[in-house]
C-alpha atoms as a PDB file:
ATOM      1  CA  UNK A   1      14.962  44.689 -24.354  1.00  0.00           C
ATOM      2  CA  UNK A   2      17.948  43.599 -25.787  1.00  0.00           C
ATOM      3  CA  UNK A   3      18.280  40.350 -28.351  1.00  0.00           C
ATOM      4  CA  UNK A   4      20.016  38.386 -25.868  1.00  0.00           C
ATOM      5  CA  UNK A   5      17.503  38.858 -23.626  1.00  0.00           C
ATOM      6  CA  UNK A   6      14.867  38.076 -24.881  1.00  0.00           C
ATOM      7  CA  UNK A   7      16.507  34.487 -26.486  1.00  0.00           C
ATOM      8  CA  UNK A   8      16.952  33.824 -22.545  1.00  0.00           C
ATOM      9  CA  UNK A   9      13.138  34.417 -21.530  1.00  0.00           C
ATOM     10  CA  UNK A  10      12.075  32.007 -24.912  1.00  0.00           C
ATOM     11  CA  UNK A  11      14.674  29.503 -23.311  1.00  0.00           C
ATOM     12  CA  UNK A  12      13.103  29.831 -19.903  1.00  0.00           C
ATOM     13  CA  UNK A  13       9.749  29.486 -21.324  1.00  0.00           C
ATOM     14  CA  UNK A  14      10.593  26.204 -23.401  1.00  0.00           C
ATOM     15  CA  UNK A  15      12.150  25.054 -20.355  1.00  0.00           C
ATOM     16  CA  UNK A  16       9.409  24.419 -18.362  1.00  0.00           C
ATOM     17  CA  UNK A  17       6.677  24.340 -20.863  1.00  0.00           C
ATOM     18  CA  UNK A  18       3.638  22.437 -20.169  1.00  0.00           C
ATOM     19  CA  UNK A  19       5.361  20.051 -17.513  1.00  0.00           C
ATOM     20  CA  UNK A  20       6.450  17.423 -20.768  1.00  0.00           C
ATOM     21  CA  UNK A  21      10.225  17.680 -18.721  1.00  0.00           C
ATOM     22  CA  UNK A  22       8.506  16.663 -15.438  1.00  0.00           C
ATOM     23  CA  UNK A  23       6.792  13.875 -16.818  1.00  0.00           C
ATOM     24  CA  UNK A  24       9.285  12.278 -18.248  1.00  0.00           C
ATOM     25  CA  UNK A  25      11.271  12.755 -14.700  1.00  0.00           C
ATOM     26  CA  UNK A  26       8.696  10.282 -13.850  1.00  0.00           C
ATOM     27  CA  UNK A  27       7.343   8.347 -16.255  1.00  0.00           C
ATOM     28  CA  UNK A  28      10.996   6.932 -17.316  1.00  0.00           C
ATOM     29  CA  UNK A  29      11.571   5.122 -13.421  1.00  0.00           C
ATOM     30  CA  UNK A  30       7.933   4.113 -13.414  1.00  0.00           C
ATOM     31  CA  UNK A  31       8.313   2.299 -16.634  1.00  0.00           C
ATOM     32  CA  UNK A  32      11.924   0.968 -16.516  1.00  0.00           C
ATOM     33  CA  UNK A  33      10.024  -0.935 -12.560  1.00  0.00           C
ATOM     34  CA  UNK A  34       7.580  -2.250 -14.957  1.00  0.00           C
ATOM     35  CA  UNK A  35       9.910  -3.611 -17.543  1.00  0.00           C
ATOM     36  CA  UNK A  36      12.261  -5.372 -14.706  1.00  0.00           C
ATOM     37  CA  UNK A  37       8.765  -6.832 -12.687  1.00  0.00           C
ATOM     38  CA  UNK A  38       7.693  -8.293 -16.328  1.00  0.00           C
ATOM     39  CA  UNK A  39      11.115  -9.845 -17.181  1.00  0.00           C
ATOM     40  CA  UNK A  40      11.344 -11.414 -13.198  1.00  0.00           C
ATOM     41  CA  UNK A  41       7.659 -12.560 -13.426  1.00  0.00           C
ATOM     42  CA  UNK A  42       8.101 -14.358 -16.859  1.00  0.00           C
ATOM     43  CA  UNK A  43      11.581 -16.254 -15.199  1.00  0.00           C
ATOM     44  CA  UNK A  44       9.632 -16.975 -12.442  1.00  0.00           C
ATOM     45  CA  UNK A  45       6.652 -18.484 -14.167  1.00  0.00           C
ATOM     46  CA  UNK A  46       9.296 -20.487 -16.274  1.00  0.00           C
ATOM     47  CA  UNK A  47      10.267 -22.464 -13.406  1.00  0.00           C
ATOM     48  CA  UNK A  48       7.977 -24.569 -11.434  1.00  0.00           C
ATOM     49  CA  UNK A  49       7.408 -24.086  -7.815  1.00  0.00           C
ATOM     50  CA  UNK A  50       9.143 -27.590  -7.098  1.00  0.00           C
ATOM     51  CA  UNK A  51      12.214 -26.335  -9.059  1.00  0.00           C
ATOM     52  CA  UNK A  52      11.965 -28.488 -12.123  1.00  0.00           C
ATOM     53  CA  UNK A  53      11.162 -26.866 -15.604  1.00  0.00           C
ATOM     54  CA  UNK A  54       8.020 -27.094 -17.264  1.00  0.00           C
ATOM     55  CA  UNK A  55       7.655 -30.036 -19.951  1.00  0.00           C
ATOM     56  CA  UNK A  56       7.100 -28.501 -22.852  1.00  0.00           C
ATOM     57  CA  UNK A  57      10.784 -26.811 -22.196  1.00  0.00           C
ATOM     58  CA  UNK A  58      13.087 -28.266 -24.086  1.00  0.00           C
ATOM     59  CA  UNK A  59      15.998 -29.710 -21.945  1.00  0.00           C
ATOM     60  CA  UNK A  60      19.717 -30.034 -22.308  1.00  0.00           C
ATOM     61  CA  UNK A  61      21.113 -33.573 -21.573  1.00  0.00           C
ATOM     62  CA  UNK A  62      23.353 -33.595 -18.842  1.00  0.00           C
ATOM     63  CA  UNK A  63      26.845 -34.735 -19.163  1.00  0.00           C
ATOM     64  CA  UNK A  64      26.539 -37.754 -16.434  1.00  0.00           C
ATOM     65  CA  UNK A  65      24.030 -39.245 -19.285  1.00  0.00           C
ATOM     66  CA  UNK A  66      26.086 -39.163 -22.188  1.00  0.00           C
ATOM     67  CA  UNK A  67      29.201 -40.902 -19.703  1.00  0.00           C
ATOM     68  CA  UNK A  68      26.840 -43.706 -18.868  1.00  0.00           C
ATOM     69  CA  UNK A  69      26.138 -45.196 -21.959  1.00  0.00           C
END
């Protein structure tokens, strides 16, 4: 058994040691769903179902307000 060698069976070995490579495979999609269903549920519950934003959200006047006066 030559040096080479055996550096390629320690590579092989680390390669596919303990399944950490095949987790991650997973675990990163699974997590990066959760992230985007957080962000769209907190939009969602930032909006009222009739379309109108909640009152203690502070509000921008609009520019037909300020021409009025």
């Amino acid at each position: 058994m030559s040096i080479g060698s055996s550096q390629f069976a320690t590579q092989a070995i680390l390669a596919h040691e303990g399944g950490w490579d095949e987790f991650l495979l997973v675990s990163g999609p699974i997590v990066v769903i959760i992230g985007l269903l957080v962000l769209a549920k907190r939009r969602v519950d930032a909006i009222e179902p009739n379309g109108t934003k909640r009152p203690n959200e502070p509000t921008k006047p609009s520019k037909s307000a300020k021409s009025s006066k």
